[in-house]
Protein backbone atom coordinates (compact mmCIF):
# COMPACT_ATOMS: atom_id res chain seq x y z
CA UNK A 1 -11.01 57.53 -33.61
CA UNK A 2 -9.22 60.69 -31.65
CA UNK A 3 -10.39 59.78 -27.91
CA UNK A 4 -8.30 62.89 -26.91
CA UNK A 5 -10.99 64.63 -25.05
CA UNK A 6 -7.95 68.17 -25.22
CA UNK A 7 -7.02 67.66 -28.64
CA UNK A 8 -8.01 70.34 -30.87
CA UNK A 9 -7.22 69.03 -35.03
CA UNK A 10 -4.82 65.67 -34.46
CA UNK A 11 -3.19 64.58 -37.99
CA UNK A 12 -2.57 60.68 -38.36
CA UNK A 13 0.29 59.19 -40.14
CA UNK A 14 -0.11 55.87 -41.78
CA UNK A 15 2.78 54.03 -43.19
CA UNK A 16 3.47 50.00 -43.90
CA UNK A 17 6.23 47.46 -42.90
CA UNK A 18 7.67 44.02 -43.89
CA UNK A 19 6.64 45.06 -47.90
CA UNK A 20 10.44 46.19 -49.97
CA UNK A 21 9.06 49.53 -52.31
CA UNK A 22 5.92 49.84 -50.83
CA UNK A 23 3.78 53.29 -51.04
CA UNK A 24 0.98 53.98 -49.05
CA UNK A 25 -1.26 55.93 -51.41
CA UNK A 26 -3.83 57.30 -48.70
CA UNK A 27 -5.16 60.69 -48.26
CA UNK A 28 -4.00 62.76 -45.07
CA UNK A 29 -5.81 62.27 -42.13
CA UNK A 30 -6.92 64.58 -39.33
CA UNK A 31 -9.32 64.02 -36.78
CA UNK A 32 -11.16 66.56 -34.10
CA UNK A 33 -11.83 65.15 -30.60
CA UNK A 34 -14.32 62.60 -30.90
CA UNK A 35 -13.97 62.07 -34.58
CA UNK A 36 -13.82 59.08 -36.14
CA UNK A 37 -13.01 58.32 -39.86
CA UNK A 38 -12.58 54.74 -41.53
CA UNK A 39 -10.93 54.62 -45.03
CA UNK A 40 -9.15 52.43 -47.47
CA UNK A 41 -5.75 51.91 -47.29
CA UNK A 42 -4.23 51.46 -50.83
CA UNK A 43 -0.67 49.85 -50.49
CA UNK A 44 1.55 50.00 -53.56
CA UNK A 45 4.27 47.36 -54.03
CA UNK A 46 6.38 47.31 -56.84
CA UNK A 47 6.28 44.16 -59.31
CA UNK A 48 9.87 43.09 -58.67
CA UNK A 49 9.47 42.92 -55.01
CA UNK A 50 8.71 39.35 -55.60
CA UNK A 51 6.20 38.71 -52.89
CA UNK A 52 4.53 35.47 -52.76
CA UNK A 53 0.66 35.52 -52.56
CA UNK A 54 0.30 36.35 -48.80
CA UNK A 55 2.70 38.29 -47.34
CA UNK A 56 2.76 39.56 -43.64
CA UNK A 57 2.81 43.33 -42.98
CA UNK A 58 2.23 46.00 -39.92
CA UNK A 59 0.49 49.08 -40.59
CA UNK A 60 1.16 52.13 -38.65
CA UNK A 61 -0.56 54.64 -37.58
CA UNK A 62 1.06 57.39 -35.41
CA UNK A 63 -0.27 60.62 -34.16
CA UNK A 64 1.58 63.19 -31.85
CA UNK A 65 -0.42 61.25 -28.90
CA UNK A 66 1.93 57.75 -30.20
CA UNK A 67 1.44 55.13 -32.44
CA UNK A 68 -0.83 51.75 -33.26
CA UNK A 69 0.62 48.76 -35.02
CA UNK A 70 -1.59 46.38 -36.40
CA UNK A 71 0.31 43.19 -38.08
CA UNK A 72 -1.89 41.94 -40.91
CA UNK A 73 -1.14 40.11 -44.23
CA UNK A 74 -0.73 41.90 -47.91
CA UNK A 75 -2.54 39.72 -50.93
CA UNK A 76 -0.50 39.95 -54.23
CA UNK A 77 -0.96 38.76 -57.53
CA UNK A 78 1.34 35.99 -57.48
CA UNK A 79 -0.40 32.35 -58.49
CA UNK A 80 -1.94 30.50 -55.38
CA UNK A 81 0.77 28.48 -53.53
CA UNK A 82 3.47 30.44 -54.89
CA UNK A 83 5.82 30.42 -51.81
CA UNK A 84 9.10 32.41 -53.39
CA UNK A 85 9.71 35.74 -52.76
């Protein structure tokens, strides 16, 4: 949500850490004063990173006002209790 009450358009940035080769595949985001927006965010990792099933992660989201982190956890496709990266 852009609680900017003086903000005319703000554009969002989202990005990921703690994934190697990840790509955020999520479309731009811009929000008027007021405006809220929720949406899925698609995270890419590449096969060979290895992960094991749950992996922790932060996703960003910064806007010429600053940035949010929120830590959370990625789920891959490795077998249950699969512990190697």
């Amino acid at each position: 949500m852009n609680k900017n009450p003086d903000a005319g358009v703000t554009p969002y940035d989202i990005s990921v850490t703690g994934l190697p080769g990840a790509e955020v595949l999520t479309e731009s985001v811009e929000l008027r004063s007021g405006q809220s927006r929720t949406l899925p965010l698609i995270v890419r990792v590449p096969v060979t990173a290895g992960l094991a099933r749950t992996t922790p992660m932060t996703v960003r989201v910064a806007s010429p006002q600053g940035d949010i982190t929120l830590p959370t956890t990625f789920k891959s496709g490795a077998e249950i209790g699969d512990r190697s990266p």
